[in-house]
N, C-alpha and C. Protein backbone atom coordinates (compact mmCIF):
# COMPACT_ATOMS: atom_id res chain seq x y z
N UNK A 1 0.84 -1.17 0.00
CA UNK A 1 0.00 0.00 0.00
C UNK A 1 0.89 1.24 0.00
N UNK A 2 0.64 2.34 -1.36
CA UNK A 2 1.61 2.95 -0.96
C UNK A 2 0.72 4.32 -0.28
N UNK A 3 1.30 5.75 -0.12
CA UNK A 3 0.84 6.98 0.73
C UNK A 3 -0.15 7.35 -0.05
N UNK A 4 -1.39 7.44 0.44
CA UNK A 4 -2.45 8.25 -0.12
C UNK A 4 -1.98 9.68 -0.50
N UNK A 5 -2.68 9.95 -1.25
CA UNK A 5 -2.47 11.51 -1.95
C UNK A 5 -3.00 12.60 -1.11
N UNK A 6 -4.17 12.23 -0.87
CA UNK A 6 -5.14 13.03 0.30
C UNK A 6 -5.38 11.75 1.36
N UNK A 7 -5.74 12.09 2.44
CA UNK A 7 -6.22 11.46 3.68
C UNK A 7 -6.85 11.92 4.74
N UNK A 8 -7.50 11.45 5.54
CA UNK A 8 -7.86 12.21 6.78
C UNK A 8 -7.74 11.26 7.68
N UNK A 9 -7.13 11.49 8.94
CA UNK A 9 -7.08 10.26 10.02
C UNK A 9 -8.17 10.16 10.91
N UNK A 10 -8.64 9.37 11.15
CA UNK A 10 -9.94 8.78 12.06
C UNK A 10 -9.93 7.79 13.23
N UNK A 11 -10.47 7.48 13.95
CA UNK A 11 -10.31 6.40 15.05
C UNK A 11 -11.39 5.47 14.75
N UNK A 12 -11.43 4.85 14.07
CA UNK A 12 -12.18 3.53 13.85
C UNK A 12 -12.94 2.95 15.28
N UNK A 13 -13.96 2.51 15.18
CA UNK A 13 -14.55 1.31 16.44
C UNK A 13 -14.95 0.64 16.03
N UNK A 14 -15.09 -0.57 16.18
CA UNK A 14 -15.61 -1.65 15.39
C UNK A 14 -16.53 -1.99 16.26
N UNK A 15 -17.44 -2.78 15.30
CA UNK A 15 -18.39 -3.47 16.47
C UNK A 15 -18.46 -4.09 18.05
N UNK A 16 -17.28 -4.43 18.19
CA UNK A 16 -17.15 -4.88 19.26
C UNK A 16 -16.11 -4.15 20.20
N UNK A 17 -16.44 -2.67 19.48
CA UNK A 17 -15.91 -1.58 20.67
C UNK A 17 -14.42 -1.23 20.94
N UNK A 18 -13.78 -2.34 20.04
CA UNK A 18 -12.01 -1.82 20.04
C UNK A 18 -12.03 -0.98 18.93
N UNK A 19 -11.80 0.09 19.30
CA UNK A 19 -10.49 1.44 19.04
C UNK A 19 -9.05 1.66 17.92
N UNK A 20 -9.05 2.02 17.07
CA UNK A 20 -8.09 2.02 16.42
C UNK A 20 -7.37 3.16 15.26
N UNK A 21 -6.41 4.02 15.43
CA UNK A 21 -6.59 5.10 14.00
C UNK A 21 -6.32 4.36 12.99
N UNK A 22 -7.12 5.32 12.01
CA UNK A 22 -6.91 4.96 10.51
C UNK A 22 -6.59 6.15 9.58
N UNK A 23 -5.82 5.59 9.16
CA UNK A 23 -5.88 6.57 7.68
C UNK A 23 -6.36 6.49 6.47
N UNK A 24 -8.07 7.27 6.28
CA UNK A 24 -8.60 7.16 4.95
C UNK A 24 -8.28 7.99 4.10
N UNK A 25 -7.67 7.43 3.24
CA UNK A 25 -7.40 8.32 1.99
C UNK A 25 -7.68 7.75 0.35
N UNK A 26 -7.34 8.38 -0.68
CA UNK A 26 -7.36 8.27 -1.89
C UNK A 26 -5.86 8.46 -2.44
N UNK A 27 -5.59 7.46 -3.50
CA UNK A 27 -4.23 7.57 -3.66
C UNK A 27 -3.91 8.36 -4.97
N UNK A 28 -2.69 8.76 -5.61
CA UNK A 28 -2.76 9.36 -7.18
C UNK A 28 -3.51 8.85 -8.19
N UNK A 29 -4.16 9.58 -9.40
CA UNK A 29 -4.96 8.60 -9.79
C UNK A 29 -3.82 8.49 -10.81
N UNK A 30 -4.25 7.00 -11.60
CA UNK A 30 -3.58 6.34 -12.58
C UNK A 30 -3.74 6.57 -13.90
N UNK A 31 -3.13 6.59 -15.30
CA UNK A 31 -3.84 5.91 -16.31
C UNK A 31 -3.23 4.57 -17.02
N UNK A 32 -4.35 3.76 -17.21
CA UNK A 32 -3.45 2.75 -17.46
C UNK A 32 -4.71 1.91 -18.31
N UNK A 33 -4.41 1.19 -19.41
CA UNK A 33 -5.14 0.76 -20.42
C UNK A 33 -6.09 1.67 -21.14
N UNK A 34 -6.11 2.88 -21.34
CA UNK A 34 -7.28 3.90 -21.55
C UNK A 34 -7.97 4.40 -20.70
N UNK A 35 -7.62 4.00 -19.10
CA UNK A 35 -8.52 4.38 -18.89
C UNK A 35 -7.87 5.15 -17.13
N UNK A 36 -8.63 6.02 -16.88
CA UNK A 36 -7.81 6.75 -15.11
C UNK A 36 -8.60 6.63 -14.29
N UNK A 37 -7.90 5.81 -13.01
CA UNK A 37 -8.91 4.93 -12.00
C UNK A 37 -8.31 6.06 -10.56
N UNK A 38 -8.47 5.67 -9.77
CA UNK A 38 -7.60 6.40 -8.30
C UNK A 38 -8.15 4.99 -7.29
N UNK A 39 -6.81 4.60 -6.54
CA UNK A 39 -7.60 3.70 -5.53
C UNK A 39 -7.78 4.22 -4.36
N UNK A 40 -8.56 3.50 -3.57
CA UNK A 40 -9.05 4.31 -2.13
C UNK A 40 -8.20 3.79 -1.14
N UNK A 41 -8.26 4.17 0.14
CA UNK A 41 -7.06 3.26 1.48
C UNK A 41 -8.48 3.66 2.43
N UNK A 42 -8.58 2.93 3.43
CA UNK A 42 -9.05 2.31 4.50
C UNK A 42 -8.15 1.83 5.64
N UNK A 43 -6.85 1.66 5.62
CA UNK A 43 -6.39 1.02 6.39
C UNK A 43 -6.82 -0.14 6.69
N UNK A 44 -6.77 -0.51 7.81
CA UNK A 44 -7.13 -1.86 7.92
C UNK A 44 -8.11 -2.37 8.79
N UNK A 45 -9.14 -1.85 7.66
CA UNK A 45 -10.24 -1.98 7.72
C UNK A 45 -10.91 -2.37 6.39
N UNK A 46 -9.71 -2.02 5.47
CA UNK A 46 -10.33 -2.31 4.20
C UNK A 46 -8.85 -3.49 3.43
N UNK A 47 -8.58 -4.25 3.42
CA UNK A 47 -7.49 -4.90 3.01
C UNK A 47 -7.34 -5.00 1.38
N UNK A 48 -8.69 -5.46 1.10
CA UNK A 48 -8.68 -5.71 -0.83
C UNK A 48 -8.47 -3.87 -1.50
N UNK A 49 -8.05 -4.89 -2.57
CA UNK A 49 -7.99 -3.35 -3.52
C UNK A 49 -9.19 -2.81 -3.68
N UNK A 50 -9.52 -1.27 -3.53
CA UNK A 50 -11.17 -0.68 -4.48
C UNK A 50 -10.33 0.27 -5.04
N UNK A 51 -11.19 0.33 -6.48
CA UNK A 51 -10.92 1.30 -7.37
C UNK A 51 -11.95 2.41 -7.97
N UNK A 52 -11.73 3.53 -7.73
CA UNK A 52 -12.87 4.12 -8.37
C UNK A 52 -12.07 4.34 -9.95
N UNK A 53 -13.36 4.64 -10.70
CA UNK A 53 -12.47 5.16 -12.23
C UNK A 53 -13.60 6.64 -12.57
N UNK A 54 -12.79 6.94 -13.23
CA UNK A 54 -13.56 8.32 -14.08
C UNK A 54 -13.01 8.80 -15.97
N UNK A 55 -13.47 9.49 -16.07
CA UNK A 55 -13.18 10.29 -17.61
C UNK A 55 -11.99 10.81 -17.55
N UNK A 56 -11.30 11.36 -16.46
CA UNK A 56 -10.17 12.19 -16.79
C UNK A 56 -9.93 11.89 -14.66
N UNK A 57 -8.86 12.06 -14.58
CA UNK A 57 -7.84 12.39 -13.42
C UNK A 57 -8.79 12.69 -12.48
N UNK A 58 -9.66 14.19 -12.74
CA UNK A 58 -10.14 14.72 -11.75
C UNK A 58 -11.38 14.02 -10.96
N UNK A 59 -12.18 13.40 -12.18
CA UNK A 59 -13.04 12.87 -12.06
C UNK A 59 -12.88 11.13 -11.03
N UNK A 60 -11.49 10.41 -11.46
CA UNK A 60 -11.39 9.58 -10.56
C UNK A 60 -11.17 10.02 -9.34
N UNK A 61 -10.60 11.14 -9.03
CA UNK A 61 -9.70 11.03 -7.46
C UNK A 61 -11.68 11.57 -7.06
N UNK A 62 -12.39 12.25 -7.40
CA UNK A 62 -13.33 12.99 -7.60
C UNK A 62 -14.28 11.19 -6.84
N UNK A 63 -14.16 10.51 -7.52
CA UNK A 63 -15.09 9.66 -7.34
C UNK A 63 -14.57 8.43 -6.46
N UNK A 64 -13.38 8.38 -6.24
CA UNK A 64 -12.69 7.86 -5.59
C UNK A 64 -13.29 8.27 -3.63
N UNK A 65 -13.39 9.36 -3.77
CA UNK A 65 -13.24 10.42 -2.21
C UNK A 65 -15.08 9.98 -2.43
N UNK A 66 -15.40 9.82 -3.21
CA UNK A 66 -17.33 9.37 -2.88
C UNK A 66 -17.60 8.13 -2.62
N UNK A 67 -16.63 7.05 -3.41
CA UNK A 67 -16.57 5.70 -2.63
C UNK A 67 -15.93 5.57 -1.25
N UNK A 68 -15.05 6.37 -0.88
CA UNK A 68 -14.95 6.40 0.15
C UNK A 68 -15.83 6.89 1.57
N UNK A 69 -16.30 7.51 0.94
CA UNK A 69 -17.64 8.03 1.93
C UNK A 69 -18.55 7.12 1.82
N UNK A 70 -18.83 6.51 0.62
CA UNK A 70 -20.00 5.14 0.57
C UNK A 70 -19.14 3.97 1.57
N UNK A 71 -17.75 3.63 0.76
CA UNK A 71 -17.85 2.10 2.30
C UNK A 71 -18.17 2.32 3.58
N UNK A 72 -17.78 3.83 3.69
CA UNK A 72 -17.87 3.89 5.39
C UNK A 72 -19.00 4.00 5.77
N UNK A 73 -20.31 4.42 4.62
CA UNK A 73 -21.45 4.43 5.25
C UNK A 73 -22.20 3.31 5.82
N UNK A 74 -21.87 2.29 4.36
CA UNK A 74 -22.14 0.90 4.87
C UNK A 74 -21.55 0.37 6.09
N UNK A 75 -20.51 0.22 6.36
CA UNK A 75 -19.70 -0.23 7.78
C UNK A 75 -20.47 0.93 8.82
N UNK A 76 -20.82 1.42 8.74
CA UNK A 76 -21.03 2.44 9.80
C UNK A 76 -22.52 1.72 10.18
N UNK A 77 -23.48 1.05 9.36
CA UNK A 77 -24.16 0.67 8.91
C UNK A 77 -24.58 -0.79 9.37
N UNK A 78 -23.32 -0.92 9.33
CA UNK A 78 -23.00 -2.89 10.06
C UNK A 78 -22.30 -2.34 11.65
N UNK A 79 -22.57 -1.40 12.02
CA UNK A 79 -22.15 -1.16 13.77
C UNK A 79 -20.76 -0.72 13.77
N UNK A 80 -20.03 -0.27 12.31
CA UNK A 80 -19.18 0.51 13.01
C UNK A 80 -19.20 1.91 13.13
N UNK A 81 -17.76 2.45 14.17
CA UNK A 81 -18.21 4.25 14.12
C UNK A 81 -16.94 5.03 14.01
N UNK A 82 -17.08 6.43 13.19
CA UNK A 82 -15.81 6.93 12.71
C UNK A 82 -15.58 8.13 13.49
N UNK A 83 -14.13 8.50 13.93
CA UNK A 83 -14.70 9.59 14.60
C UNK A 83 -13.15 10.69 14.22
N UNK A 84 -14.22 11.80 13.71
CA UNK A 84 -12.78 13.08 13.05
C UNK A 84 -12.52 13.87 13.85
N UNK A 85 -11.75 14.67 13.44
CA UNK A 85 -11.04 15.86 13.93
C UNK A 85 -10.70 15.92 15.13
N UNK A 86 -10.18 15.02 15.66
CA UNK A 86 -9.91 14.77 17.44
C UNK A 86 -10.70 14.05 18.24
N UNK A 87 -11.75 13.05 17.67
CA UNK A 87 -12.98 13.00 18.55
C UNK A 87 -13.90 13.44 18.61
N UNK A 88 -14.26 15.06 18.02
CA UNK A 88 -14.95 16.18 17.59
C UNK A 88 -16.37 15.79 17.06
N UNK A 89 -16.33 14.68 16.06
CA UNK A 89 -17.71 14.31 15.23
C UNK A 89 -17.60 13.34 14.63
N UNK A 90 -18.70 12.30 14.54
CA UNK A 90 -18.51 11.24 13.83
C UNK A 90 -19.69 11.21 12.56
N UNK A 91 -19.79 12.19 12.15
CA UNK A 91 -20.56 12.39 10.79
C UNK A 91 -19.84 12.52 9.72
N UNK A 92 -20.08 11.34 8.45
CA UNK A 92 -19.64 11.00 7.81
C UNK A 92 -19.45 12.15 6.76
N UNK A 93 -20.54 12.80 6.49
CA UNK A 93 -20.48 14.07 5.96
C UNK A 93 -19.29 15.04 5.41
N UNK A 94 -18.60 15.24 6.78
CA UNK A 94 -17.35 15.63 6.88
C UNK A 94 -16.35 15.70 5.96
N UNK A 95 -16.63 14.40 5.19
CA UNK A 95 -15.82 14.12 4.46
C UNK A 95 -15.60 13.94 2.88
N UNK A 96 -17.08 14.49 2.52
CA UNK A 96 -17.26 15.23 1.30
C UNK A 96 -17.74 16.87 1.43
N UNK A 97 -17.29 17.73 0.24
CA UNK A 97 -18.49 19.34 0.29
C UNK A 97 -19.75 19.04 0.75
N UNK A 98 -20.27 19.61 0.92
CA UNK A 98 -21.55 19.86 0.95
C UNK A 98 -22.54 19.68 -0.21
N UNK A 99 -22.06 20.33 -1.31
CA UNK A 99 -22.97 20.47 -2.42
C UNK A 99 -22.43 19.06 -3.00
N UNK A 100 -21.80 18.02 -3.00
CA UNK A 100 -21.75 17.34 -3.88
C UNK A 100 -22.54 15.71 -2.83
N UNK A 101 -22.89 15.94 -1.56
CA UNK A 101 -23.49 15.20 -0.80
C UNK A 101 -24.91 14.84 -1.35
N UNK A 102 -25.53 15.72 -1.91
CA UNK A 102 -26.77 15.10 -2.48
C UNK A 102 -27.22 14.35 -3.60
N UNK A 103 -26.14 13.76 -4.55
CA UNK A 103 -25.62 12.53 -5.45
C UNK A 103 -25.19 11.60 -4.52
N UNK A 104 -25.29 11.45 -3.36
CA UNK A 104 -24.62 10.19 -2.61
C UNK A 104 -25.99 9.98 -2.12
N UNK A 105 -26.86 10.57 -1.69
CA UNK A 105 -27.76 10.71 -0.32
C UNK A 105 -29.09 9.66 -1.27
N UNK A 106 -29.62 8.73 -0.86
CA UNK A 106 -30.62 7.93 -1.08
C UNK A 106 -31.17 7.29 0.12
C-alpha cells in the first residue's frame, strides 16, 4: 500500500468496541489501459484493492473520495463508528463538500 495523496485520520470502532486510528485516503490517480482509476485506502479496515475510475484524473480522485464516503457508510451501517477531527464528530459528511453530498444521499 503505498501513501495516499489526500487522507484524513480517524479512530475507527468496530463493532465490538475496540479502538483504532486509521488513515482514509485516496491515492494518485492512474492511467493505465485507456482508462484513469484512483484507488481508495481504508487502512485496515479495508485490506482488498477498491478502485474508483472516471473520464479524466479529476473525475477519478473525484469519485474515488465518494466511494470512500460510501464504504464507510455501509460499515457504519453494520455497527461501526468513525470519529474526526480529534474525537470532535462522527458524521460522515465531513468528508465530502456539501454540495456534492446530495448525489450520494438515497
Amino acid at each position: 500500500m503505498t501513501n495516499p495523496m489526500i487522507y484524513r485520520q480517524c479512530s475507527a470502532i468496530d463493532p465490538y468496541g475496540i479502538k483504532t486510528q486509521v488513515k482514509v485516503g485516496v491515492e494518485h490517480p492512474e492511467f493505465k489501459d485507456g482508462v484513469w482509476s484512483s484507488k481508495i485506502q481504508l487502512g485496515i479496515i479495508l485490506q482488498d484493492e477498491r478502485r474508483a475510475y472516471g473520464a479524466d484524473e479529476w473525475d477519478a480522485v473525484q469519485n474515488a473520495m465518494c466511494m470512500v464516503y460510501l464504504e464507510l457508510r455501509m460499515l457504519k451501517a453494520a455497527g461501526w463508528n468513525f470519529l474526526w477531527f480529534n474525537n470532535e464528530t462522527d458524521d460522515l459528511k465531513v468528508l465530502l463538500p456539501e454540495f456534492g453530498l446530495s448525489t450520494l444521499e438515497f
